[in-house]
Structure formats: C-alpha cells, structure tokens
N, C-alpha and C. Protein backbone atom coordinates (compact mmCIF):
# COMPACT_ATOMS: atom_id res chain seq x y z
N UNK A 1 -10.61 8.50 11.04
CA UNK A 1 -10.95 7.95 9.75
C UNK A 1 -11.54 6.54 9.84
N UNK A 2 -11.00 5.43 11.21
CA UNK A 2 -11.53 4.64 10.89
C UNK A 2 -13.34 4.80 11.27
N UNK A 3 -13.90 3.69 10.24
CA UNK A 3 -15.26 3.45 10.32
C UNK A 3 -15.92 4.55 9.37
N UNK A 4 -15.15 5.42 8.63
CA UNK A 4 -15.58 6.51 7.76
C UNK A 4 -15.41 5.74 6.64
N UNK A 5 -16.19 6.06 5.56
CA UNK A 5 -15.83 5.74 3.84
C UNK A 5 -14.84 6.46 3.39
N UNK A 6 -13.93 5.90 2.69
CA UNK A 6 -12.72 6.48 2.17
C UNK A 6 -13.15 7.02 0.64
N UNK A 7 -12.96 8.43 0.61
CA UNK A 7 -13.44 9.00 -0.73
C UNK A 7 -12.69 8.54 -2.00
N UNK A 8 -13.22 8.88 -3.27
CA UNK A 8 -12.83 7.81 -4.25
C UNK A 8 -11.60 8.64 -4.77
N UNK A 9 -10.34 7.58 -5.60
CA UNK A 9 -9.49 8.14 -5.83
C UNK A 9 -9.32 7.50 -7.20
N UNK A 10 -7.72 7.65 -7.80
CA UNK A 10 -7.81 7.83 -9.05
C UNK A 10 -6.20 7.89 -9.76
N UNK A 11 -5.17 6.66 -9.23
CA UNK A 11 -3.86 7.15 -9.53
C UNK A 11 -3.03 6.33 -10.43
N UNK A 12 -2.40 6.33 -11.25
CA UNK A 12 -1.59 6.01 -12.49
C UNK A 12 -0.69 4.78 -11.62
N UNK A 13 -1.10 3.45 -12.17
CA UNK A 13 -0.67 2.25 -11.76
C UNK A 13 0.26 1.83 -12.88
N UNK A 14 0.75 0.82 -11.88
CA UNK A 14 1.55 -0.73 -13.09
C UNK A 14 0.85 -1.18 -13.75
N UNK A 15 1.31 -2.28 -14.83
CA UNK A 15 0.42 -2.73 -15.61
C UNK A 15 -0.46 -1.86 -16.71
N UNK A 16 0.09 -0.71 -17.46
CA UNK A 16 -0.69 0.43 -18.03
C UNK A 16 -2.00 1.11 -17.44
N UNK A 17 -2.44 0.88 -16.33
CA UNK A 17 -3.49 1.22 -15.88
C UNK A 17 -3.80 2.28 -14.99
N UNK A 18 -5.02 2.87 -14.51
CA UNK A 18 -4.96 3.80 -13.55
C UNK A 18 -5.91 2.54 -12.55
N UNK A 19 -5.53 3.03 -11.37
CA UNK A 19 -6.50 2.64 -10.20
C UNK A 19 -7.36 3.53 -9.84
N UNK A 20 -8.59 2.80 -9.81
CA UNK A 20 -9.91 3.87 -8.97
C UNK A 20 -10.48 2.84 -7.86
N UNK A 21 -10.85 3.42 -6.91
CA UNK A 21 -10.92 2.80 -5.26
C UNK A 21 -12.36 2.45 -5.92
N UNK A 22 -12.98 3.22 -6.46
CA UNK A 22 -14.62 2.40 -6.78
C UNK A 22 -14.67 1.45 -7.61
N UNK A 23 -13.69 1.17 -8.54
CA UNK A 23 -13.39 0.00 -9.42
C UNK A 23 -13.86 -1.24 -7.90
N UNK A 24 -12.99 -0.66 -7.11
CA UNK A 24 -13.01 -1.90 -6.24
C UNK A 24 -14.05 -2.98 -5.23
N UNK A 25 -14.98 -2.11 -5.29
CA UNK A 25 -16.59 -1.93 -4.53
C UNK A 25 -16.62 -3.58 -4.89
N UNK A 26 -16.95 -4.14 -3.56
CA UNK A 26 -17.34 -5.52 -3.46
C UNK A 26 -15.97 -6.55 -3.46
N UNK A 27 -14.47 -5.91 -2.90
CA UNK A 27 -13.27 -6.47 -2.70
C UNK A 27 -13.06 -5.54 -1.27
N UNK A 28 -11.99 -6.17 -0.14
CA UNK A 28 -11.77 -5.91 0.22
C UNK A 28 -10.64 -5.11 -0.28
N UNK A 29 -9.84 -4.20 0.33
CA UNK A 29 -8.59 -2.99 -0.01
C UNK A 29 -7.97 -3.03 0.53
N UNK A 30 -6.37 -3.49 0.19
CA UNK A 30 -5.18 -3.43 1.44
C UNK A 30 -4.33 -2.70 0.44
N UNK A 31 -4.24 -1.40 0.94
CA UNK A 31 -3.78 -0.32 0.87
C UNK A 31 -2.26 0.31 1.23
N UNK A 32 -1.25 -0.57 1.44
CA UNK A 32 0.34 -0.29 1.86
C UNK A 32 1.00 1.11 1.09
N UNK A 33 1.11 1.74 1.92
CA UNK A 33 2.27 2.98 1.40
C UNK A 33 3.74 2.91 2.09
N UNK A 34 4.30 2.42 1.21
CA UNK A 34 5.86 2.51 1.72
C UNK A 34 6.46 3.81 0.91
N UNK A 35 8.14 4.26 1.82
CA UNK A 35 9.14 5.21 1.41
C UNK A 35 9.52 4.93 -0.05
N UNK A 36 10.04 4.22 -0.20
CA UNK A 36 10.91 4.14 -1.79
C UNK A 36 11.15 2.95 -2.36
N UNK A 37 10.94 2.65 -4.15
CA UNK A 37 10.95 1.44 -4.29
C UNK A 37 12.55 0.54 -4.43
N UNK A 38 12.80 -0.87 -4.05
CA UNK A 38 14.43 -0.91 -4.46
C UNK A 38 14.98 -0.69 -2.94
N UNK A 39 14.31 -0.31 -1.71
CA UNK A 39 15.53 -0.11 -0.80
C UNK A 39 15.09 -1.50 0.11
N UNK A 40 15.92 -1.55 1.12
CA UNK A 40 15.76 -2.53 2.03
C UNK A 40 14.55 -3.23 2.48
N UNK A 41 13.81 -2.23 2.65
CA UNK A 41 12.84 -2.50 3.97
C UNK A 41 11.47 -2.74 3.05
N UNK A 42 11.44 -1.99 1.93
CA UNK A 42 10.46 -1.89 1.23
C UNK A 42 10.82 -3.13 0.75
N UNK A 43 11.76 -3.60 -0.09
CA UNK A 43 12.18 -4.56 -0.72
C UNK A 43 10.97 -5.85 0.00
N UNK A 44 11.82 -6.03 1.27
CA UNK A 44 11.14 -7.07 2.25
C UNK A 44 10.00 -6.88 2.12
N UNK A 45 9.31 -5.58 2.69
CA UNK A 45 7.52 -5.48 2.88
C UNK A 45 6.82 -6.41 1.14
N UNK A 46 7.77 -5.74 0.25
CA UNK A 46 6.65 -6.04 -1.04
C UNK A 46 6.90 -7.40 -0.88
N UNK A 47 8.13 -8.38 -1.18
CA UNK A 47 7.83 -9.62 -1.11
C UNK A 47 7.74 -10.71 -0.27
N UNK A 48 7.28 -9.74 1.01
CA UNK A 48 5.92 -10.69 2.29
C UNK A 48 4.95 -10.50 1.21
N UNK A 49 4.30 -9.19 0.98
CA UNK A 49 3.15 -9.56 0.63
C UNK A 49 2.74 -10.37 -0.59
N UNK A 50 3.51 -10.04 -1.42
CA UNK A 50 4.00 -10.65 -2.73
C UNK A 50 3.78 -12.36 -1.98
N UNK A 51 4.30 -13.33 -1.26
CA UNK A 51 5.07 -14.24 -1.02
C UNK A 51 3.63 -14.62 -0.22
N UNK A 52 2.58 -13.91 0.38
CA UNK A 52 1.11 -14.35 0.99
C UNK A 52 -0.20 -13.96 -0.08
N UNK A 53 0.34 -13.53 -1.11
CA UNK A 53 -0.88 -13.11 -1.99
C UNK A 53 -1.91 -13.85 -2.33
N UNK A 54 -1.72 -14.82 -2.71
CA UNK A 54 -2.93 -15.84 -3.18
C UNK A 54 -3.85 -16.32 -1.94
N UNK A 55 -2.95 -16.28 -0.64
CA UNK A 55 -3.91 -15.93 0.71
C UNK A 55 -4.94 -14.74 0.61
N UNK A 56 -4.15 -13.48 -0.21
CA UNK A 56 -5.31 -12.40 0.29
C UNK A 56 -6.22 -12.63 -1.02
N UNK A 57 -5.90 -13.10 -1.93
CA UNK A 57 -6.87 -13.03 -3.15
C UNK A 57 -7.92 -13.97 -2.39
N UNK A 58 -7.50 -14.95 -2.14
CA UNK A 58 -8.42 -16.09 -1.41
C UNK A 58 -9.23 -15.56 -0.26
N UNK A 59 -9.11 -14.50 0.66
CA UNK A 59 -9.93 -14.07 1.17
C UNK A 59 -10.70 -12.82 0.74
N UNK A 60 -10.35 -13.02 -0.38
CA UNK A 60 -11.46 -11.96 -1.03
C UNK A 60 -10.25 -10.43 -1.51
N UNK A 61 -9.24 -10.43 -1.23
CA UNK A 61 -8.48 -8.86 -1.28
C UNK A 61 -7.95 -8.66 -2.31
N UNK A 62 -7.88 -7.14 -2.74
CA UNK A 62 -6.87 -6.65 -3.57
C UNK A 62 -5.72 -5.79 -3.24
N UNK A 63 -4.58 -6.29 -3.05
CA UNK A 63 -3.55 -5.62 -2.72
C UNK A 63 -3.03 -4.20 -3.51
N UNK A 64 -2.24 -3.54 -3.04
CA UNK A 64 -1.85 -2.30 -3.94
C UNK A 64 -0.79 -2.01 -3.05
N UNK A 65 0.28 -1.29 -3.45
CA UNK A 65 1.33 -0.62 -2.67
C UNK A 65 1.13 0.72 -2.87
N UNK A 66 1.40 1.95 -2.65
CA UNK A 66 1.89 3.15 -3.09
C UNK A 66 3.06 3.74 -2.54
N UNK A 67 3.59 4.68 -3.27
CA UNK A 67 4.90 4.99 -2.67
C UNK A 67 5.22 6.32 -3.79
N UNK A 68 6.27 7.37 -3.70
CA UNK A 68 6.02 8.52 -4.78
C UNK A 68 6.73 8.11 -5.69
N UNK A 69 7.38 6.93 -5.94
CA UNK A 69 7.89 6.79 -7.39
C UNK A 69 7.14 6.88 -8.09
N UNK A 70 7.70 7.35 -9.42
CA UNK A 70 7.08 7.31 -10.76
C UNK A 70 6.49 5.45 -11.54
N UNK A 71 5.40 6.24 -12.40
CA UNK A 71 5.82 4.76 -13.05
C UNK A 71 6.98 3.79 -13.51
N UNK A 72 8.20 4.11 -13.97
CA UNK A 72 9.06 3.85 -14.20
C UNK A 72 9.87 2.72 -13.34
N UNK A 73 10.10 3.78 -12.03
CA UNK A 73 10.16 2.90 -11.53
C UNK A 73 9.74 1.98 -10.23
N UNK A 74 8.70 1.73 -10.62
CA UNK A 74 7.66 0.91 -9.88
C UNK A 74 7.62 -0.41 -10.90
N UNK A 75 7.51 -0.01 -12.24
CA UNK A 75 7.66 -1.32 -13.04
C UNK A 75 8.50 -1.94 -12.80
N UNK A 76 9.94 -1.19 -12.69
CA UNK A 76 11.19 -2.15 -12.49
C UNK A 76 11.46 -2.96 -11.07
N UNK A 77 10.53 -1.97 -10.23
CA UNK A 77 10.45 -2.85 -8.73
C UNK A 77 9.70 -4.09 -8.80
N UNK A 78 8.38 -4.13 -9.67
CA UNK A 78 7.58 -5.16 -9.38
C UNK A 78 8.10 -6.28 -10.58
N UNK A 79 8.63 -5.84 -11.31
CA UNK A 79 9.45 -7.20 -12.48
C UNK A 79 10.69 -7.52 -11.53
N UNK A 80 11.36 -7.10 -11.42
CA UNK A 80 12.55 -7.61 -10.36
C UNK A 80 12.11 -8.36 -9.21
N UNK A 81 10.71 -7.85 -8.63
CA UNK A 81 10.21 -8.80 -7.46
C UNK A 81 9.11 -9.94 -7.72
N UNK A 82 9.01 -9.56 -8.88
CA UNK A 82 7.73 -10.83 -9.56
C UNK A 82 6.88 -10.59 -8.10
N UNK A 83 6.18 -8.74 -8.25
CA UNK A 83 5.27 -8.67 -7.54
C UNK A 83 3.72 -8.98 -8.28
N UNK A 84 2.69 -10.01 -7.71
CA UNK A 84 1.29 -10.14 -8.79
C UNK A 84 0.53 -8.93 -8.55
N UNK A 85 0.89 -7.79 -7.57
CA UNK A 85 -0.16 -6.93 -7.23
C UNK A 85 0.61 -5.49 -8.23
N UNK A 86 -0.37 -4.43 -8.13
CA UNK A 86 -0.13 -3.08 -8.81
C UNK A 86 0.48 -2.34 -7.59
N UNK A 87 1.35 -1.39 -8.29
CA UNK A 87 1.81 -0.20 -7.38
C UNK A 87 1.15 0.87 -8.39
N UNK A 88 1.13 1.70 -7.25
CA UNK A 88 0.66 3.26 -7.40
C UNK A 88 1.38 4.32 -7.29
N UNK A 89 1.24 5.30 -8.33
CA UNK A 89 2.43 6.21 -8.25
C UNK A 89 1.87 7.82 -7.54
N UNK A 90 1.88 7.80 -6.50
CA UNK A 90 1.88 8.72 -5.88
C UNK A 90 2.94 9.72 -5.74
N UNK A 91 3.37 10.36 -7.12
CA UNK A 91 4.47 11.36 -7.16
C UNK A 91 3.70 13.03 -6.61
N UNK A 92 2.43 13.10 -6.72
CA UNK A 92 2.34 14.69 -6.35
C UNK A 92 1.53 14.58 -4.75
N UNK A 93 1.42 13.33 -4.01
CA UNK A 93 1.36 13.00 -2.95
C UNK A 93 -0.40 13.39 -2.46
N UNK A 94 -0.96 13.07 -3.21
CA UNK A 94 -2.10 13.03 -3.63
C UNK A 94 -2.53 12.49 -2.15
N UNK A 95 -2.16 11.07 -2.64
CA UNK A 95 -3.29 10.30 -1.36
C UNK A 95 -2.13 9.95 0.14
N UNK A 96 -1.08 10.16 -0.07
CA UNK A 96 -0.19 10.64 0.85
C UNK A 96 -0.87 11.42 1.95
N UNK A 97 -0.81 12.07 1.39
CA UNK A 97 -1.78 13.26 2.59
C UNK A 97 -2.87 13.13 2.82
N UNK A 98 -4.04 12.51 1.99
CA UNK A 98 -5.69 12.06 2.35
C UNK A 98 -4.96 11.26 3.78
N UNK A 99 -4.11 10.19 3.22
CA UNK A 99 -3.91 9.31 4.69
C UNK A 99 -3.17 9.64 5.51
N UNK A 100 -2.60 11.23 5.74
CA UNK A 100 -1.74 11.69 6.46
C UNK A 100 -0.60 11.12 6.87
N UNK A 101 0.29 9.90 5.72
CA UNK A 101 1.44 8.96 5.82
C UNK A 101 2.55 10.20 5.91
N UNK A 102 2.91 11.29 5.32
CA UNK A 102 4.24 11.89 5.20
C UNK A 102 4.84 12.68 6.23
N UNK A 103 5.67 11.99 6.45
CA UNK A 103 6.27 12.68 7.98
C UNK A 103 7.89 12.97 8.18
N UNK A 104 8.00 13.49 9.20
CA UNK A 104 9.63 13.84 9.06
C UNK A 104 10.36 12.41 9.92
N UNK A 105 11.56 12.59 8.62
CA UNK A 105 12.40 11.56 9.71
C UNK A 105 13.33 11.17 9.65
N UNK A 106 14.43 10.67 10.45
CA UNK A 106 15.79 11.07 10.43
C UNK A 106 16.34 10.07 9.53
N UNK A 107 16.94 10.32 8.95
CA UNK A 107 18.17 9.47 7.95
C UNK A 107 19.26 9.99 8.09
N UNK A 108 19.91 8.87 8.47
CA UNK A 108 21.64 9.44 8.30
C UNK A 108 21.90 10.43 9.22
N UNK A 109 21.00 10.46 10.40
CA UNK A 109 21.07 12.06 11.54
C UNK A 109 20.77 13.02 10.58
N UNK A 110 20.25 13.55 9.39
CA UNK A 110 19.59 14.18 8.74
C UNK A 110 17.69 14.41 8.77
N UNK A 111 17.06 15.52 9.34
CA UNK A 111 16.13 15.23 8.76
C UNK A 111 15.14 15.07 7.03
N UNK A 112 14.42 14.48 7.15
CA UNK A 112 13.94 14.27 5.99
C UNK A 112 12.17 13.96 5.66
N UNK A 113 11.94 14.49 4.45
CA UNK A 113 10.32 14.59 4.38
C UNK A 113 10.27 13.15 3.61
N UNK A 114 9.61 12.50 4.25
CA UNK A 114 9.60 10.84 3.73
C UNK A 114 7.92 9.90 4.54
N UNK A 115 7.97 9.09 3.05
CA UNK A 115 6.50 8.13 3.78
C UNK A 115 6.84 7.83 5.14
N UNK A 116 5.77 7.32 6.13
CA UNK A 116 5.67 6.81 6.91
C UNK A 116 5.06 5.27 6.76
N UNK A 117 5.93 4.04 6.88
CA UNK A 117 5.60 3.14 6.38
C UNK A 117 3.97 2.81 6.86
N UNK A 118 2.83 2.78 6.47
CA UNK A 118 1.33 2.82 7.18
C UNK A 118 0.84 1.55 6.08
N UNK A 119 -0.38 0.79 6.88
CA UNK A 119 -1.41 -0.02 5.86
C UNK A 119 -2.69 0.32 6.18
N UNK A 120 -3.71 0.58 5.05
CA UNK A 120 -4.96 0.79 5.74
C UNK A 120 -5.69 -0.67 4.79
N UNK A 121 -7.09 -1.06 5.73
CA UNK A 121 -8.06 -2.00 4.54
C UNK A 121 -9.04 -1.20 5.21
N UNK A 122 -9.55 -1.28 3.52
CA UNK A 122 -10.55 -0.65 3.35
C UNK A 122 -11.80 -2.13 2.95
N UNK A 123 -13.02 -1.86 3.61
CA UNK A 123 -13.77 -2.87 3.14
C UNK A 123 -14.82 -3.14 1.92
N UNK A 124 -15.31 -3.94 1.61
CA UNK A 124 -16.09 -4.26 0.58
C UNK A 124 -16.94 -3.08 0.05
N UNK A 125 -17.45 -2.31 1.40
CA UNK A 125 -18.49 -0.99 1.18
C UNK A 125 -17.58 0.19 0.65
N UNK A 126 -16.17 0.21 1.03
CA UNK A 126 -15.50 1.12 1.09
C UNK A 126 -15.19 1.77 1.82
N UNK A 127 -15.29 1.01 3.34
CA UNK A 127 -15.06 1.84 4.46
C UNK A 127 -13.94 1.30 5.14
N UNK A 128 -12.95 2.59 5.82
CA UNK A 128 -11.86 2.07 6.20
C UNK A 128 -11.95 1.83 7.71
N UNK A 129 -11.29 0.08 7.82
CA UNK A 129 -11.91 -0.63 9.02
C UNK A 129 -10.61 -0.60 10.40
N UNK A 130 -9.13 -0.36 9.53
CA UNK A 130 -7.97 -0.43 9.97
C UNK A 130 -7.38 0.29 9.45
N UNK A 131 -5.86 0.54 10.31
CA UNK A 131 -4.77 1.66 10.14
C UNK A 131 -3.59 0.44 11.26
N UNK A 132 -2.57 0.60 10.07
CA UNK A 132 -1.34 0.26 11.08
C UNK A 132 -0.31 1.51 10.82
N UNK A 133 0.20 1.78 11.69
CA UNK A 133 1.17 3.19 11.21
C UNK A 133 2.34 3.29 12.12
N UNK A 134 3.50 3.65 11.18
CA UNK A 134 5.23 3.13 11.94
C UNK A 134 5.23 1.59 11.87
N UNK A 135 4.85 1.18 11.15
CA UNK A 135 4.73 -0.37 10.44
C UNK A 135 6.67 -0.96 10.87
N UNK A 136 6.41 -2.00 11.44
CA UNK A 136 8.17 -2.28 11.16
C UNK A 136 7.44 -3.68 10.39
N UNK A 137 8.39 -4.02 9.57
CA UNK A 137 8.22 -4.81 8.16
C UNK A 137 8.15 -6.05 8.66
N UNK A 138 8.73 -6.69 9.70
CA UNK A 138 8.84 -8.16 10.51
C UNK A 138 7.42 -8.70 10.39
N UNK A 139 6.67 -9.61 9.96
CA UNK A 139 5.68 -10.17 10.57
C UNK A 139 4.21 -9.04 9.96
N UNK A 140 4.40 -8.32 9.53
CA UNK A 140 2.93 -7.36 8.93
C UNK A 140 2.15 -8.07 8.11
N UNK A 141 2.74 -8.34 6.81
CA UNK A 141 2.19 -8.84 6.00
C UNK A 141 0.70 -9.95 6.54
N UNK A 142 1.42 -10.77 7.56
CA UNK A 142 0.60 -11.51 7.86
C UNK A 142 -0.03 -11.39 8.81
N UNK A 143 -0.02 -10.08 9.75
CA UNK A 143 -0.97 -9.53 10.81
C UNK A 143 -2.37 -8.76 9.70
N UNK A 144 -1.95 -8.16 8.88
CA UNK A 144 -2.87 -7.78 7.63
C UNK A 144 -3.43 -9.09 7.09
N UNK A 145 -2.86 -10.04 6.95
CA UNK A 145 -3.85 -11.30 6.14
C UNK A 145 -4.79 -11.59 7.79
N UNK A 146 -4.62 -11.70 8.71
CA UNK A 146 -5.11 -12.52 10.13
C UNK A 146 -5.79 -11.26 10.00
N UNK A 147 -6.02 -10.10 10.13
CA UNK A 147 -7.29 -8.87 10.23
C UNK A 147 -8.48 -9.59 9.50
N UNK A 148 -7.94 -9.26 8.24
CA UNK A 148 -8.75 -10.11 7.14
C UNK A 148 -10.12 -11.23 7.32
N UNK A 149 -9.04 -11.92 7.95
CA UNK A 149 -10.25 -13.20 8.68
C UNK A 149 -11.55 -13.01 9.73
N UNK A 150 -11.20 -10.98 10.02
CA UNK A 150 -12.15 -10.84 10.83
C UNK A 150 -13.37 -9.93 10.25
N UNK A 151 -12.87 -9.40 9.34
CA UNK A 151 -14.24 -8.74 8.24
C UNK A 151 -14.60 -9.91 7.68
C-alpha cells in the first residue's frame, strides 16, 4: 500500500460530522486506529497525540483516531481527554480491513478479534507514505510528528 493512493472514504465522526479522506486533499493525514476507547493504552496514545497537536497542525496535519466504538462513546472519550482532534467510528469495520488493522490476540490467555494498534499518513495528494503496525504507545506520537518533517 505504501506509495499507492488511499481510496476515498466516508465515516461518522465527533463533533456531529462525517469524515471524508477527500475533504482532506492539500493536508497531510495521520490516520491512528487503536482497540478501544477509555482503556489504558489507548488512553495514553490519544493524549500524546492530543498533548503534540498544535505541532502537527503546525506542520500542516490533520489528526483522526479510529477505533469500533460508536459515536457515543468516542464523544465521551474525547470530552474526558480534551482531545482537539475527531474520532471515527468504525463500528462495521469498514476501513479496519481497507488497512488490514484487525487481528487476533491474546487477552487474558484468551484469544480475541481486536484492532491492531497501526498509524498510517497519508499525504497532501492522498497517498499513503507510511505504516507503523504493533505500535507500542511509548514515544509514537512523536516518531509520527519527526516523519512529518520529512514530507
């Protein structure tokens, strides 16, 4: 996928809105799909990025999370985290699977069908330039802003 154009999409955001990837034409796209909103790890990921944002606005980006919560609660994640960016509700796993994020994996010595924490940016044209995938949350946020500096 990388160096391919990422086809256009179309999914029920925060903020009353839907997101469309062509809205975005002439921004860069940082694209985060985390597991679930409210748990640990995600918690952390959203407010790194949350906590470097005005860095990525400043280099030109628009952030987005996705994850299969509903709207519901994605609102209550991003008011509780005073996140400035939109989440995306990827409940019928729509773009889940365009980016091949859903994978099996153990919880609790249980397996389980769950995101794979992944980031893609997509660039100004709409082409996707990067993929991080099995993301551990330490330090990303700002390996994604330092990419940045190189488109």
């Amino acid at each position: 996928m990388i160096d391919q154009t990422v086809d256009d999409f179309n999914l029920p955001a925060t903020s009353d809105r839907a997101f469309t990837l062509s809205a975005c034409r002439g921004s860069i796209v940082v694209l985060y799909f985390y597991p679930k909103d409210s748990t640990p790890g995600c918690t952390t990921e959203a407010q790194q990025f949350r906590d470097l944002y005005p860095q990525f606005v400043k280099a030109g980006a628009v952030v987005v999370g996705v994850s299969r919560d509903g709207i519901k609660s994605h609102e209550n994640f991003k008011a509780r985290q005073n996140l400035p960016f939109d989440l995306l509700a990827d409940t019928e796993e729509f773009l889940c699977a365009r980016f091949a994020v859903i994978k099996m994996k153990s919880m609790y010595g249980k397996q389980v069908r769950g995101i794979e924490r992944s980031t893609f940016v997509i660039d100004r044209q709409g082409v996707l330039r990067r993929e991080w995938r099995a993301v551990k949350v330490a330090g990303h946020a700002q390996a994604v802003l330092d990419f940045l500096a190189q488109l």
